[in-house]
N, C-alpha and C. Protein backbone atom coordinates (compact mmCIF):
# COMPACT_ATOMS: atom_id res chain seq x y z
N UNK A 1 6.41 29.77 16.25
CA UNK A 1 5.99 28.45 15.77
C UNK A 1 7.18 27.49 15.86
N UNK A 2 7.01 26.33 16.62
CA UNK A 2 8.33 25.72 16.88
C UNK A 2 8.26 24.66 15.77
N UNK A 3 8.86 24.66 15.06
CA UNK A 3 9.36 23.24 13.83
C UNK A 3 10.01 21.97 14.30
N UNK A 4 8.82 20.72 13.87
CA UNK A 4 8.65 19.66 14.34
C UNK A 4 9.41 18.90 13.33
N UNK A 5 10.57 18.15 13.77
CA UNK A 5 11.01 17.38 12.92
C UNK A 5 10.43 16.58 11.64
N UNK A 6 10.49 15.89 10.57
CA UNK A 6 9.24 15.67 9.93
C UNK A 6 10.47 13.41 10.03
N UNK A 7 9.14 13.08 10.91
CA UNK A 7 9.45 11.57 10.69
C UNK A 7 9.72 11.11 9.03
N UNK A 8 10.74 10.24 9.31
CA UNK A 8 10.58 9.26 7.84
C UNK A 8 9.64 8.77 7.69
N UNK A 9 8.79 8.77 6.39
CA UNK A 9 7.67 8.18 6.08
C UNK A 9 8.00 6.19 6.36
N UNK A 10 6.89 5.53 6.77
CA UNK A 10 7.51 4.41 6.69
C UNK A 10 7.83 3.32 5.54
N UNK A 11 8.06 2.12 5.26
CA UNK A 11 8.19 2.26 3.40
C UNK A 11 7.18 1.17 3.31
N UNK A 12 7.06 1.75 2.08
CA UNK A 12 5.52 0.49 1.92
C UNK A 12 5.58 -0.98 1.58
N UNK A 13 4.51 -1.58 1.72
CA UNK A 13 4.74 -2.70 2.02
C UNK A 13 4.90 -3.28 0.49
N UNK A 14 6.35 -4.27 1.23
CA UNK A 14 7.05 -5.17 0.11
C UNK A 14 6.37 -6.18 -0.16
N UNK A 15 6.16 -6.00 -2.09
CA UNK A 15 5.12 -6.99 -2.90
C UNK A 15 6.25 -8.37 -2.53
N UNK A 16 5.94 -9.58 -2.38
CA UNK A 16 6.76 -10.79 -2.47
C UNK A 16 7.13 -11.09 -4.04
N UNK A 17 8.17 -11.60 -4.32
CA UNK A 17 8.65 -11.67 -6.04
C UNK A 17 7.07 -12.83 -5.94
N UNK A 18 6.74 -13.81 -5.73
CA UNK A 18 5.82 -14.77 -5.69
C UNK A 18 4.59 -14.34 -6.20
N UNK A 19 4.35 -13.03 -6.02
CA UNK A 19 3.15 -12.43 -6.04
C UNK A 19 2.92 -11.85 -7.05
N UNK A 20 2.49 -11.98 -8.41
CA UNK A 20 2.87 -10.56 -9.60
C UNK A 20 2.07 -9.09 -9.06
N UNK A 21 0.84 -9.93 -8.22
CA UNK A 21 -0.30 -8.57 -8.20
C UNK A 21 -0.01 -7.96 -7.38
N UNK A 22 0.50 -6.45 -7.06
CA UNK A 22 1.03 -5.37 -6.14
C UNK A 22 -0.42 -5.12 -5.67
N UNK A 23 -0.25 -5.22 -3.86
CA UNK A 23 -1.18 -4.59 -3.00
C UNK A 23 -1.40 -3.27 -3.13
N UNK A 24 -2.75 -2.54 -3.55
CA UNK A 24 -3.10 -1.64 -3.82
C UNK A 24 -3.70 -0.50 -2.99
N UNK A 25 -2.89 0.71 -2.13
CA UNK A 25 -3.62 1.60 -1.73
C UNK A 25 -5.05 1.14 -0.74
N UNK A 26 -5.96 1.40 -1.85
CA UNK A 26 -7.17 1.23 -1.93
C UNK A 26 -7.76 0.12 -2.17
N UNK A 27 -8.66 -0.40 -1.12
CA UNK A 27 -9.65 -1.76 -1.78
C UNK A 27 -10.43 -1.53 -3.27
N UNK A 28 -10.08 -2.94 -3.40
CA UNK A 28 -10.55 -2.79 -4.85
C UNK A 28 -12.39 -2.71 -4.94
N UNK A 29 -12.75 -2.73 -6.15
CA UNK A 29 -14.07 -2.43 -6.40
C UNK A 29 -15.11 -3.21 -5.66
N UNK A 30 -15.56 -3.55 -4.95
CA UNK A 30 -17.03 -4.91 -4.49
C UNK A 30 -17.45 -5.45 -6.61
N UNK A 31 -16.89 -5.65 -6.86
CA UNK A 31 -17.20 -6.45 -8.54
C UNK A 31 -17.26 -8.14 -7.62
N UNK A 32 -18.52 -8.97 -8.62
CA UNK A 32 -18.47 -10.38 -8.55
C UNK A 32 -17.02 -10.54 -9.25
N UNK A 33 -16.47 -11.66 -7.99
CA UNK A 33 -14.73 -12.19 -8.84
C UNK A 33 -15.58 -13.58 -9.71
N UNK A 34 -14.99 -13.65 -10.87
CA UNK A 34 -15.02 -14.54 -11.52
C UNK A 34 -14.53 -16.61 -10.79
N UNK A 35 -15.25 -16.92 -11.15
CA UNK A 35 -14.59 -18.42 -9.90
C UNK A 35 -13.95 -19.23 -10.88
């Protein structure tokens, strides 16, 4: 079994200071957004 180097994961994506709300994984719920 030949052993495959293991890549650096790449790094995740940088929240902007501007932004408080951190991009999440996963889409969020289908919920009505409040207007």
């Amino acid at each position: 079994m030949t052993t495959i180097p293991t890549e650096p994961l790449p790094e995740p994506e940088v929240v902007p200071s501007g932004d408080p709300t951190p991009i999440p994984d996963t889409p969020p719920p289908a919920e009505p957004a409040p207007v």
